[in-house]
Protein backbone atom coordinates (compact mmCIF):
# COMPACT_ATOMS: atom_id res chain seq x y z
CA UNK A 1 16.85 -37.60 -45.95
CA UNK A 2 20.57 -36.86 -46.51
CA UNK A 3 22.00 -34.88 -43.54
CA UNK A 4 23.86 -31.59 -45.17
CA UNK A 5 26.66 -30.55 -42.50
CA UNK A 6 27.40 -27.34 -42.60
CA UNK A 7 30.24 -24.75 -41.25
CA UNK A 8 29.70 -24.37 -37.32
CA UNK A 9 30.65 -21.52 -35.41
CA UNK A 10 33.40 -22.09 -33.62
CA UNK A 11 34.52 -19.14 -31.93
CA UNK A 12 32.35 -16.16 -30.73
CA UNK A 13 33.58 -13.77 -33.50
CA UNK A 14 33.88 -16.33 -36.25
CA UNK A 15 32.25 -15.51 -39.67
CA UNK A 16 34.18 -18.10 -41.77
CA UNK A 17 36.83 -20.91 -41.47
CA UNK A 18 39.77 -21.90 -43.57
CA UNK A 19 39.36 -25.79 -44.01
CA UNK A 20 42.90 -26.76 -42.62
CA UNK A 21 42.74 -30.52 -42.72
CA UNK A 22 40.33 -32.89 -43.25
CA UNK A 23 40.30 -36.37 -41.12
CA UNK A 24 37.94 -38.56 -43.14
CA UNK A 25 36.97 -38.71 -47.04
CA UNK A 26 34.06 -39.79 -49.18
CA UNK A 27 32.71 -43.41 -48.29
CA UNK A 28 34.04 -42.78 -44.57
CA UNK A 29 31.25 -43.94 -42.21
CA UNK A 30 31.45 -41.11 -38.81
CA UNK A 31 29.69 -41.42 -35.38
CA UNK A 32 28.72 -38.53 -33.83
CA UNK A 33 31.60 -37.52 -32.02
CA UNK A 34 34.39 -38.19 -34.61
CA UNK A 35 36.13 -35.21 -35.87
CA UNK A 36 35.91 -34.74 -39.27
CA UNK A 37 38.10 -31.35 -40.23
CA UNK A 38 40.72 -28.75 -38.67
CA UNK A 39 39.13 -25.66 -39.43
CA UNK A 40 41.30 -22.47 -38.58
CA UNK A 41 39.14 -19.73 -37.37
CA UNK A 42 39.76 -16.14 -36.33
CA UNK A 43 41.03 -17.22 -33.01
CA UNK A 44 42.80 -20.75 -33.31
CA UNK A 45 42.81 -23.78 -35.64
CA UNK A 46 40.05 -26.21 -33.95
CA UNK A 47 37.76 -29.37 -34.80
CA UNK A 48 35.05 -29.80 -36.20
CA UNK A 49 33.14 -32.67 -35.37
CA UNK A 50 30.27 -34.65 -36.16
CA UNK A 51 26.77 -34.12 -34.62
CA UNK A 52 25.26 -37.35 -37.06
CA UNK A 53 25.99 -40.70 -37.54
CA UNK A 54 26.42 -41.74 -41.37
CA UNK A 55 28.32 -42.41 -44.32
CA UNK A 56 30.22 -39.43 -46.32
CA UNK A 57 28.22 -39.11 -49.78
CA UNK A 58 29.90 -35.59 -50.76
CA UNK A 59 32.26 -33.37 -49.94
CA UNK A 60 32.17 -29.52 -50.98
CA UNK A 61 35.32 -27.94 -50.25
CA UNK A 62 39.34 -29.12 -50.65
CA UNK A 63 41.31 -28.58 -47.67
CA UNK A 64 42.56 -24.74 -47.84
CA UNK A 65 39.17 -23.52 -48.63
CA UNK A 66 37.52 -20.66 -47.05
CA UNK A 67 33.78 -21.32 -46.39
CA UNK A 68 31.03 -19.05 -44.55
CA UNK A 69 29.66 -19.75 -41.31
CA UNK A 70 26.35 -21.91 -42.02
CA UNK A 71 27.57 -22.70 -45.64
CA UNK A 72 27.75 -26.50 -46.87
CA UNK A 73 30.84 -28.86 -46.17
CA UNK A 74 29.55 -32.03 -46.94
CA UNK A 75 26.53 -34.86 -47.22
CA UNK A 76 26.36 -37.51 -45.17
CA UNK A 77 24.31 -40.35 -46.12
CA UNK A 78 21.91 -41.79 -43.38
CA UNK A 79 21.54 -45.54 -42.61
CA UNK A 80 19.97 -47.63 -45.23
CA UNK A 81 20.97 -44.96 -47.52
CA UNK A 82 23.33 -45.32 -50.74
CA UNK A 83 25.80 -43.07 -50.62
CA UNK A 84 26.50 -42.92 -54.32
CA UNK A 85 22.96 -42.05 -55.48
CA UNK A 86 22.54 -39.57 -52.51
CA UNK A 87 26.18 -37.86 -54.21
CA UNK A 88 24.38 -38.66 -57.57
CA UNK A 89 21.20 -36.62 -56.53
CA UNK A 90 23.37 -33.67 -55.59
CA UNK A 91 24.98 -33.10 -59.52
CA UNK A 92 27.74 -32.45 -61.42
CA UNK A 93 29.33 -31.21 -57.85
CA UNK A 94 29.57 -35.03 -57.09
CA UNK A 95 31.69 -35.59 -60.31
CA UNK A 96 33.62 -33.03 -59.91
CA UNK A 97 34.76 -33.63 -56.65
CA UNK A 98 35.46 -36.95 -57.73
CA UNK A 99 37.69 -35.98 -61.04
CA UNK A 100 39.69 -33.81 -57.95
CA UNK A 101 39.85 -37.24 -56.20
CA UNK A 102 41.28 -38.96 -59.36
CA UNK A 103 43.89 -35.78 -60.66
CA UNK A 104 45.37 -36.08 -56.83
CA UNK A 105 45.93 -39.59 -56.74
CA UNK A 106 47.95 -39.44 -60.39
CA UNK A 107 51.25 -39.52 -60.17
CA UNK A 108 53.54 -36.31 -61.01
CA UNK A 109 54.95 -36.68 -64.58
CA UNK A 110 58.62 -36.73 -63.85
CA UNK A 111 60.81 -33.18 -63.93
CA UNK A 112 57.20 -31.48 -63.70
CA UNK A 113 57.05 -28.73 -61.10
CA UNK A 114 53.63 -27.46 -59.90
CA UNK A 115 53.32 -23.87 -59.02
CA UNK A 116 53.46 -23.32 -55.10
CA UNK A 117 50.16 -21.68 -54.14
CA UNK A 118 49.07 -22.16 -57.72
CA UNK A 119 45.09 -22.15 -58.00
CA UNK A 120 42.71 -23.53 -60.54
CA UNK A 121 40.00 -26.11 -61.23
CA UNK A 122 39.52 -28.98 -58.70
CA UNK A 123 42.90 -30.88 -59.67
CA UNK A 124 44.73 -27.70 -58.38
CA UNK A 125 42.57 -27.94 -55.21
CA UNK A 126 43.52 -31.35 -54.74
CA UNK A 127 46.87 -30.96 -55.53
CA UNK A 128 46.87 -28.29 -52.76
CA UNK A 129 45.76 -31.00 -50.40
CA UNK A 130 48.90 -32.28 -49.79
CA UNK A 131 49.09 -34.19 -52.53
CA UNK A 132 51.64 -32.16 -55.60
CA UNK A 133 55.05 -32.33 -55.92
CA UNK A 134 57.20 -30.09 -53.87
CA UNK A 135 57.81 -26.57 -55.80
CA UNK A 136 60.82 -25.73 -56.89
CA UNK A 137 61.85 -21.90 -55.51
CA UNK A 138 64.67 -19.84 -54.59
CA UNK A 139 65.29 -19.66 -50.68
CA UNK A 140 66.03 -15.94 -50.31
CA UNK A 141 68.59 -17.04 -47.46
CA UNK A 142 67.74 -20.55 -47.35
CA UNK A 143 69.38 -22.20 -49.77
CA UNK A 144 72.18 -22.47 -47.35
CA UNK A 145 70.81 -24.35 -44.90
CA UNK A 146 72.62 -27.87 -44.79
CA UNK A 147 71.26 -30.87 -46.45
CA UNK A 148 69.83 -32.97 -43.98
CA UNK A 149 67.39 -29.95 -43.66
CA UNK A 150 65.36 -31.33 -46.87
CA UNK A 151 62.58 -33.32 -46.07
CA UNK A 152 60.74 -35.68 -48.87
CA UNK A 153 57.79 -37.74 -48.37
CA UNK A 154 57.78 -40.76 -50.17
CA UNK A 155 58.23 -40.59 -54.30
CA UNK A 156 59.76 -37.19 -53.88
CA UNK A 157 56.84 -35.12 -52.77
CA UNK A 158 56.48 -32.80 -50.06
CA UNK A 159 53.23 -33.05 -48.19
CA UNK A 160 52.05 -29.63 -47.22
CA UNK A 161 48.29 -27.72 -46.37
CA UNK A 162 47.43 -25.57 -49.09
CA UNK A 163 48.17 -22.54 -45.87
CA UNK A 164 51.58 -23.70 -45.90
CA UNK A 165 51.84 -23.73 -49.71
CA UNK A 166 50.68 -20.02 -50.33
CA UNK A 167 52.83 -18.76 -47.14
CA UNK A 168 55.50 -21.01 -49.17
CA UNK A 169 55.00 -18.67 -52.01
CA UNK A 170 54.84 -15.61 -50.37
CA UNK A 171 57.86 -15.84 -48.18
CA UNK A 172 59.82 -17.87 -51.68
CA UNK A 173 60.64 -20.79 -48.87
CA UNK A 174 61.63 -24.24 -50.56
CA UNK A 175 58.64 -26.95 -49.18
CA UNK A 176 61.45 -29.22 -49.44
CA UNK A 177 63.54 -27.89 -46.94
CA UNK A 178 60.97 -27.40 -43.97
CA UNK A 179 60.79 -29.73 -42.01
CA UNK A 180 56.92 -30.89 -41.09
CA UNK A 181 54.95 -31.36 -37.88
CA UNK A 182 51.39 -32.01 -38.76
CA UNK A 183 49.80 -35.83 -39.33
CA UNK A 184 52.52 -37.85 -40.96
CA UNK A 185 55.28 -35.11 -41.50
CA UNK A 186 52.84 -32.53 -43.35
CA UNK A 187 54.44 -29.29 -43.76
CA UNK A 188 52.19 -26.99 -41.94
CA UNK A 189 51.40 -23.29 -41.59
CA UNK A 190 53.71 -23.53 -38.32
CA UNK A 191 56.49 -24.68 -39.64
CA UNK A 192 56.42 -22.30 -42.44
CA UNK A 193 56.62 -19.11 -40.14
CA UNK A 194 58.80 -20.77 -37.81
CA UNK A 195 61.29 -21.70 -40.80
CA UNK A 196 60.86 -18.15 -41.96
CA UNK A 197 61.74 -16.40 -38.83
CA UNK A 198 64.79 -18.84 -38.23
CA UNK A 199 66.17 -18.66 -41.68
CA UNK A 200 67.44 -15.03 -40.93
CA UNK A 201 69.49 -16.78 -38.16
CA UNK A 202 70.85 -19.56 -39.97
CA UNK A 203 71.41 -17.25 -43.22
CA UNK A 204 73.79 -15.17 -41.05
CA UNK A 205 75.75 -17.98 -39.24
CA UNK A 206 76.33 -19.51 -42.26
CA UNK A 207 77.65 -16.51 -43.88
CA UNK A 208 79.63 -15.42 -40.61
CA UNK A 209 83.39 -15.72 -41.13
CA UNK A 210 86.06 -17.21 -38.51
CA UNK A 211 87.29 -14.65 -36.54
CA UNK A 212 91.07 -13.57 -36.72
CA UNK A 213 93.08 -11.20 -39.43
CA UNK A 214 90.65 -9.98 -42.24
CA UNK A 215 87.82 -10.97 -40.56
CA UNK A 216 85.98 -7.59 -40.18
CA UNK A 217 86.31 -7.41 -43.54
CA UNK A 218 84.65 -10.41 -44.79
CA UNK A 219 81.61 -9.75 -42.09
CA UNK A 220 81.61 -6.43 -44.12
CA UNK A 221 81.88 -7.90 -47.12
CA UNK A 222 79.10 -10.39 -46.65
CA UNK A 223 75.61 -10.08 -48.03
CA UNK A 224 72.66 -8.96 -45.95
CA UNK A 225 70.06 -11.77 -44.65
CA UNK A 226 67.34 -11.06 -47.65
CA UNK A 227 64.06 -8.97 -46.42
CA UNK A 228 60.96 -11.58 -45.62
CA UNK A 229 57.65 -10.60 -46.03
CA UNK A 230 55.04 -12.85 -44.09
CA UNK A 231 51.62 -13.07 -45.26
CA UNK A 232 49.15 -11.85 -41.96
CA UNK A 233 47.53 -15.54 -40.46
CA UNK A 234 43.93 -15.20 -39.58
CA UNK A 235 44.92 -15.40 -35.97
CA UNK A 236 47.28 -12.28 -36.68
CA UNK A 237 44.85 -10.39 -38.32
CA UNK A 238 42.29 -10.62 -35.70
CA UNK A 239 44.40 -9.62 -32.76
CA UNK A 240 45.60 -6.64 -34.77
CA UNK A 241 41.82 -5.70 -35.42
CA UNK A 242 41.43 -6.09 -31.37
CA UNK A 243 43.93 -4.70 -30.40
CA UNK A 244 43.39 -1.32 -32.23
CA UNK A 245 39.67 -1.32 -31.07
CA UNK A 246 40.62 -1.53 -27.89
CA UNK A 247 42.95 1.08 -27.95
CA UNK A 248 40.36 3.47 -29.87
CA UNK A 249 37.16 2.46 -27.74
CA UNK A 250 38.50 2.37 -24.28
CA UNK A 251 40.17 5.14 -22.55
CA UNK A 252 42.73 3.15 -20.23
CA UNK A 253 43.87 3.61 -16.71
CA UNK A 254 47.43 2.21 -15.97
CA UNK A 255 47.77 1.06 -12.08
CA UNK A 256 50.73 -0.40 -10.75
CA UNK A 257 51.98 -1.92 -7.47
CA UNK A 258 55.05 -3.61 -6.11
CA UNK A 259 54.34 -6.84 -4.17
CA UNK A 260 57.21 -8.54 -1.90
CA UNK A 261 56.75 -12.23 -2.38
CA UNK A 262 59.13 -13.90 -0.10
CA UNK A 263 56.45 -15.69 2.27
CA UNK A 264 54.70 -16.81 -1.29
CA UNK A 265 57.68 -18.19 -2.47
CA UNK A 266 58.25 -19.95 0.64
CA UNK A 267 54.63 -21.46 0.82
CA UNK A 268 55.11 -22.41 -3.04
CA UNK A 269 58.68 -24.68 -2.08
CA UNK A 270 56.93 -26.54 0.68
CA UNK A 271 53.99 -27.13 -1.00
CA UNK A 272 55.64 -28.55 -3.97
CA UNK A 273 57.37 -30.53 -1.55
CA UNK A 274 54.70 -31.99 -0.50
CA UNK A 275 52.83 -32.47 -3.88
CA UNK A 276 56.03 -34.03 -5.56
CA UNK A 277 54.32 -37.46 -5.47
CA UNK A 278 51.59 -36.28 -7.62
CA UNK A 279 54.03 -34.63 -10.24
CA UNK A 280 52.31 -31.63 -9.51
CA UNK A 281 54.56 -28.24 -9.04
CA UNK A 282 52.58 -25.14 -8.60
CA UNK A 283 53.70 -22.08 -10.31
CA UNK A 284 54.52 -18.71 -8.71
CA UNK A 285 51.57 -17.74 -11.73
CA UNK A 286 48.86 -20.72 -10.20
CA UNK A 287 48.92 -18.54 -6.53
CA UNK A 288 48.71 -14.95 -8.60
CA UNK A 289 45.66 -17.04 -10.78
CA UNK A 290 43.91 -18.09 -7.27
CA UNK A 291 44.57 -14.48 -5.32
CA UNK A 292 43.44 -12.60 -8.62
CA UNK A 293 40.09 -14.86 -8.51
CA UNK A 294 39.57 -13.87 -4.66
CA UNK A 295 40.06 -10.25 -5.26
CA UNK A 296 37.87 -10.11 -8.08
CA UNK A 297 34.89 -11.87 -5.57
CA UNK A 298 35.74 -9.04 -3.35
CA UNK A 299 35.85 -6.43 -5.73
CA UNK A 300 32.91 -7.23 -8.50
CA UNK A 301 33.00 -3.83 -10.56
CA UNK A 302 36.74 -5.00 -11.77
CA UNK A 303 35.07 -8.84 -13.30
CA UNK A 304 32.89 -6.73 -15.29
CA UNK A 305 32.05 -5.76 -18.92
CA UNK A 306 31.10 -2.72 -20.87
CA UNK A 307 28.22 -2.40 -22.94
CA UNK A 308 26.95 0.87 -24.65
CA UNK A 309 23.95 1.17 -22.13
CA UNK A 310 25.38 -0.76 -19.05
CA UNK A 311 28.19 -2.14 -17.42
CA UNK A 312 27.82 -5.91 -16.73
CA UNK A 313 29.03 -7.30 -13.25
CA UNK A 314 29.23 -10.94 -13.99
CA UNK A 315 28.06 -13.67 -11.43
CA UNK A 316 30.60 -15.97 -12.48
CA UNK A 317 34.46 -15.77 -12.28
CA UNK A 318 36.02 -16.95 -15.57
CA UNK A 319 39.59 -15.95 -16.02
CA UNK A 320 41.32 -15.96 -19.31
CA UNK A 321 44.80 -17.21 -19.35
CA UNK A 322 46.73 -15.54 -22.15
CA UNK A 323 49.23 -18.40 -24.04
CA UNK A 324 51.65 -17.59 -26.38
CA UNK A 325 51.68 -19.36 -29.49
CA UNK A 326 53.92 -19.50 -32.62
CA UNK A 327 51.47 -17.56 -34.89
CA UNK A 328 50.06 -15.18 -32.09
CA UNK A 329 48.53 -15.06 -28.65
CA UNK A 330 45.43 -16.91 -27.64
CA UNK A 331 43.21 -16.72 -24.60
CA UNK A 332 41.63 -19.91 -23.11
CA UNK A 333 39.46 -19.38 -20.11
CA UNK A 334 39.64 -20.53 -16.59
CA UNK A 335 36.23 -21.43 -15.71
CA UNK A 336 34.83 -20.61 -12.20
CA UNK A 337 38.41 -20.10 -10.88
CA UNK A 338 37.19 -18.72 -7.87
CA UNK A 339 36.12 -21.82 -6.69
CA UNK A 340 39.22 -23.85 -7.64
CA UNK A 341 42.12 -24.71 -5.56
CA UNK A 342 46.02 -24.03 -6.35
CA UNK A 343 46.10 -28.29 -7.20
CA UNK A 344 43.14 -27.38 -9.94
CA UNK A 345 44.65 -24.46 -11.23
CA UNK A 346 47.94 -26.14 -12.07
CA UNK A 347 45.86 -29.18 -13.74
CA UNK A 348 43.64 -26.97 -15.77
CA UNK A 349 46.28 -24.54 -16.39
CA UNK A 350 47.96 -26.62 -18.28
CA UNK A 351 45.64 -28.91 -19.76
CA UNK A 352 44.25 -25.66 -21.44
CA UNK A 353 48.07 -24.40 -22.67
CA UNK A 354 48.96 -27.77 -23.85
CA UNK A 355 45.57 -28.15 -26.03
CA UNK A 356 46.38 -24.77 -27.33
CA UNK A 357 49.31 -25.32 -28.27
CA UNK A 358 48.35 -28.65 -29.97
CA UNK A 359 45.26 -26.87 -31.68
CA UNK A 360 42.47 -28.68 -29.57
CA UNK A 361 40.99 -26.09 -27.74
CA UNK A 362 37.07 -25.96 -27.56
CA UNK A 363 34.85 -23.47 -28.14
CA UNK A 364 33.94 -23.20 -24.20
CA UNK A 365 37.28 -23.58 -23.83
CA UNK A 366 37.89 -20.11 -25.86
CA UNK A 367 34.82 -18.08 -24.22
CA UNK A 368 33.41 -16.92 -21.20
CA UNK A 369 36.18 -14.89 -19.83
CA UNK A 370 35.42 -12.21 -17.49
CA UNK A 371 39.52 -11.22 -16.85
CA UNK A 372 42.33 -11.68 -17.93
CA UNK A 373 45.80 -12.48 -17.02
CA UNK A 374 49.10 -11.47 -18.99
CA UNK A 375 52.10 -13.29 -17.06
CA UNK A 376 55.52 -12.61 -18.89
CA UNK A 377 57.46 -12.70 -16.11
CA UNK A 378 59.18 -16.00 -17.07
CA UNK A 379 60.50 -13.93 -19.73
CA UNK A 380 62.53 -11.87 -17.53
CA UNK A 381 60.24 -9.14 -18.15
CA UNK A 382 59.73 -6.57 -14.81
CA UNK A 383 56.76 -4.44 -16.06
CA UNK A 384 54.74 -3.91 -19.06
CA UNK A 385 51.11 -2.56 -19.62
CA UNK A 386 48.70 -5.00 -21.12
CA UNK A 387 45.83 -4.04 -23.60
CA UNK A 388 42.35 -4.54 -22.69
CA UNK A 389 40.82 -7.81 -23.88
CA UNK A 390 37.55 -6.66 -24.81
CA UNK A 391 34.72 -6.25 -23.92
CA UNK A 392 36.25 -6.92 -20.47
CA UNK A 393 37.24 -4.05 -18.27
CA UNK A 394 40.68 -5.16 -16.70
CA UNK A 395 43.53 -7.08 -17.73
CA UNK A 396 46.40 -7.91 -14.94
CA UNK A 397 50.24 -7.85 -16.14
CA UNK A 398 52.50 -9.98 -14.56
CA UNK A 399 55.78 -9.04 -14.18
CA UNK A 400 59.24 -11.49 -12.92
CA UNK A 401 59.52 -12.30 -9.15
CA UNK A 402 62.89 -10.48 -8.60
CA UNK A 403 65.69 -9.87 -5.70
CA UNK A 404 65.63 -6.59 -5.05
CA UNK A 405 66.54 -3.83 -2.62
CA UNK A 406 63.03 -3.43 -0.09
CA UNK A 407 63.39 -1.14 2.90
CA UNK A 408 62.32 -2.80 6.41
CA UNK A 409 61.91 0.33 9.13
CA UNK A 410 65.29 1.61 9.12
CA UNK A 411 67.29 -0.81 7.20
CA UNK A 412 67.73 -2.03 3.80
CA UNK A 413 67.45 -5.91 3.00
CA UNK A 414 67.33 -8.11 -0.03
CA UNK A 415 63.56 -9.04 -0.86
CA UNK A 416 61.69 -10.79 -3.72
CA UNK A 417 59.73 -8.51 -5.28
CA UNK A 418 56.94 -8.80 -8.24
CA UNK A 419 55.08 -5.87 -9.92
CA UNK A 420 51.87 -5.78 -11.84
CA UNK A 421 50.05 -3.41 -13.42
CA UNK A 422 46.16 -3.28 -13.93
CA UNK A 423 44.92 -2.34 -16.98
CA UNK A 424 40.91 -0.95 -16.60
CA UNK A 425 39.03 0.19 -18.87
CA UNK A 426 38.36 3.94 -17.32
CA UNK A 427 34.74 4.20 -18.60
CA UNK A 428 33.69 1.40 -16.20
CA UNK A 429 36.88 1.56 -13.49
CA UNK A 430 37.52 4.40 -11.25
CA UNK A 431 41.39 4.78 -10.39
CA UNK A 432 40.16 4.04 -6.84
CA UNK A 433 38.39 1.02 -7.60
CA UNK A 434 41.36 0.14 -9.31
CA UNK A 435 43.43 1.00 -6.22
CA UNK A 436 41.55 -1.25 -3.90
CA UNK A 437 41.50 -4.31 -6.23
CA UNK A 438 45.33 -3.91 -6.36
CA UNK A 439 45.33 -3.18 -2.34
CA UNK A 440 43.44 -6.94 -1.86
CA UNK A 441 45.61 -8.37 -4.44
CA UNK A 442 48.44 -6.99 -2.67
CA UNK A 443 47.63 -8.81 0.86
CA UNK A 444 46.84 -12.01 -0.41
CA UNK A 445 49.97 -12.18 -2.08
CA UNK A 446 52.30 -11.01 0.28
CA UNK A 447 50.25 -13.14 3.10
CA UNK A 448 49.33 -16.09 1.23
CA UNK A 449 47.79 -17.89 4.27
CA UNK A 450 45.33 -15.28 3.80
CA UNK A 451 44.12 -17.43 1.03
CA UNK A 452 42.66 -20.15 3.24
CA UNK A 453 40.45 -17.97 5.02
C-alpha cells in the first residue's frame, strides 16, 4: 500500500502550514529522516520530515500553498512498488501535477512578463515555485537603489517563493533588485521585508542633497519616501492575536526591582577567563537564565499556568528564551534549566537562537515553556514591561546592566545596576508572591556565589 503523507502539526497552535519550500520532487527516493518541505507555521518556518522510507509517486501542493493540518501532501511509493502506476492509480491529479512540472521547466518567451503574485491553474503554481521570470514593477522608492543591487539568476530570472512573490506585489518591490538568501540565492519572504523596511532609508539618502547654500531648500524640495504597506506574515499575525488575548484575559501585576551587579560582573570576567579555551563567554543574560531557574524551584506558584478550573504548578522547569527575528519574535524553550549549569546555558542558548534564526527549530524545541525571559538590555533599553506569554503566569524583563549612582550607608558611589520587572498574571500571582520571587532573584544576583550552594 502507498504511504499518503500528510500535513503534521508542527507547533502547538498550528491548524495549517504555508508550503515554503520543498527539498525533494517526484521520483526522489527519502529515508525516514530526510526533510522533505519548509513549511511556515503560525510560529516559525520549520521542516517537515519523513517518517517512511520510499519513492515520491505524487505530490499535491506547489510550494506557496496553504494546506490543513492532517490534509494530503504527497504519495510515496513503498519498496517493490512502481511509482508511476501508484501516481497513475491516484487520477487526473497525477497529470496535472505533471503538466505543472512541464509549464515550469519551459522557457519564458522573450519580453514576456508574468504577473508577480499572479494565480491560476497549475502552470501559475509552478511558475510561483521559483521558476517565472522576474516581474517587472515600479519600486515606490526603489528604483533608486544603485545597480549592483539587481540580482538575476541565470537566463534572466529571479528565483523567488511564491511568499516572497505576493509580498513582492503588495509592497510594488522589483524581485530583481532584492537580493536573495534562501537555497541558491532564492529571494525569500526575509529579504522581501527586510528590503522593504530599508528602502525608506536608502530612498532618502539618495534623495538627500550636499549640504552648503540652497541646501535646505532642496531637502524641502525633495519628495517624501513613498508610504509601504506590508502584508501581516503568519508569524505577525499570531503574535498580534496573543498578544491581545493576553492583554484581555489576564489582569497583570507589574513588579519591579533594582539589582546592583558589580560582584556578577566580576564573577562573569574571571570566569570567561578561564573558559576562553573552550570559546565559551558567558553572558551577563546566561547568570540571570540560571538565578531565574533557582528562584522559580524556590518559588513554584510563579512556574505555573492558568487554567479555567486550576492553576498548574509544573514539576519541570522549562524556560522560554524570547529571540528576535526579522519577521517577529519567537520563543524557543530552555528545557530543565534548573538543572543546567552557566557552561550549558551558553551552549544551548545559542544553539536554540542560531536554529531560530536559520528556521530549524523543532517542535520540542518551540514547547514546553513554563517562563519566560524578555532580555533587551543589549539594546540599551533600562526598563520595559513584558506581556504575558500565555498560558504562563510570569514573564521576566530584562533591562541593561548600567553605571549608576547607588548609595552605600552614608556615601554615594558609582555601581552597576540592572532592573527587571515581573510580569504575573494577577489571577494566579499575588503581589507578594511576586515580591518574594523578585527578593530571591535579587540575592542570587547580587551574590552570585550564592548560586553554588
Amino acid at each position: 500500500m502507498p504511504i499518503e503523507v500528510t500535513m503534521p502539526k508542527l507547533s502547538p497552535t498550528m491548524e495549517s502550514g504555508v508550503i515554503a519550500q520543498w527539498h525533494v520532487k517526484v521520483g526522489d527516493q527519502v529515508k525516514e529522516g530526510d526533510v522533505l518541505a519548509d513549511i511556515e507555521t503560525d510560529k516559525a518556518t520549520m521542516q517537515m520530515k519523513s517518517y517512511d522510507d520510499g519513492t515520491i509517486a505524487h505530490i499535491d501542493h506547489a510550494a506557496g500553498d496553504e494546506v490543513a493540518l492532517g490534509q494530503r501532501v504527497m504519495v510515496l511509493a513503498k519498496k517493490n512498488e512502481d511509482p508511476q502506476k501508484v501516481a497513475a492509480g491516484l487520477g487526473g491529479s497525477a497529470g496535472a501535477a505533471k503538466a505543472a512540472t512541464k509549464a515550469a521547466a519551459a522557457p519564458v518567451a522573450a519580453g514576456a512578463a508574468v504577473g508577480v503574485g499572479a494565480s491560476g491553474g497549475p502552470a501559475d503554481r509552478a511558475s510561483d515555485n521559483g521558476q517565472a521570470a522576474a516581474a517587472n514593477g515600479s519600486g515606490n522608492g526603489h528604483a533608486a537603489a544603485a545597480a549592483e543591487e539587481t540580482h538575476h539568476a541565470a537566463g534572466g530570472r529571479v528565483k523567488a517563493s511564491p511568499l516572497a512573490r505576493k509580498l513582492a506585489a503588495a509592497s510594488s518591490v522589483d524581485l530583481a533588485r532584492v537580493r536573495g538568501t534562501g537555497p541558491n540565492g532564492r529571494v525569500i519572504r526575509r529579504d522581501i521585508e527586510n528590503y522593504v523596511q530599508s528602502g525608506a532609508a536608502r530612498a532618502g539618502a539618495a534623495a538627500s542633497p550636499a549640504s552648503g547654500p540652497g541646501a535646505a531648500a532642496a531637502a524641502a524640495a525633495s519628495p517624501a519616501p513613498a508610504t509601504q504597506r506590508i502584508p501581516h506574515s503568519r508569524m505577525r499575525k499570531t503574535i498580534a492575536q496573543r498578544m491581545v488575548q493576553a492583554k484581555q484575559a489576564a489582569p497583570e501585576i507589574h513588579v519591579t526591582v533594582d539589582i546592583r551587579v558589580d560582584r556578577l560582573v566580576a564573577a562573569r570576567e574571571e570566569l570567561n577567563r578561564r573558559l576562553s579555551k573552550e570559546n565559551i563567554k558567558l553572558s551577563l543574560g546566561d547568570f540571570v537564565t540560571k538565578a531565574v531557574a533557582m528562584s522559580l524551584r524556590a518559588h513554584p506558584g510563579v512556574n505555573a499556568s492558568f487554567e479555567p478550573d486550576a492553576i498548574v504548578r509544573h514539576g519541570e522547569i522549562n524556560i522560554g528564551i524570547a529571540v528576535a527575528l526579522p519577521e517577529g519574535l519567537i520563543v524557543p524553550v530552555l528545557h530543565r534549566a534548573d538543572t543546567l549549569g552557566l557552561k550549558e546555558i551558553r551552549k544551548q542558548s545559542e544553539a536554540l537562537a542560531a536554529a531560530a534564526r536559520s528556521n530549524n527549530l523543532t517542535g520540542e524545541q518551540l514547547t514546553g515553556s513554563t517562563f519566560t525571559i524578555s532580555n533587551l538590555g543589549m539594546y540599551g533599553v533600562r526598563q520595559f514591561d513584558a506581556i504575558l506569554n500565555m498560558p504562563e503566569v510570569g514573564i521576566l524583563a530584562v533591562g541593561g546592566a548600567e553605571k549608576r549612582p547607588v548609595v552605600e550607608g552614608d556615601k554615594l558611589v558609582v555601581g552597576t545596576v540592572m532592573t527587571v520587572t515581573l510580569t504575573a498574571d494577577h489571577r494566579a500571582v499575588d503581589g507578594a508572591m511576586a515580591a518574594e520571587f523578585l527578593r530571591t532573584l535579587k540575592g542570587l544576583l547580587e551574590e552570585p556565589t550564592a548560586m553554588l550552594l
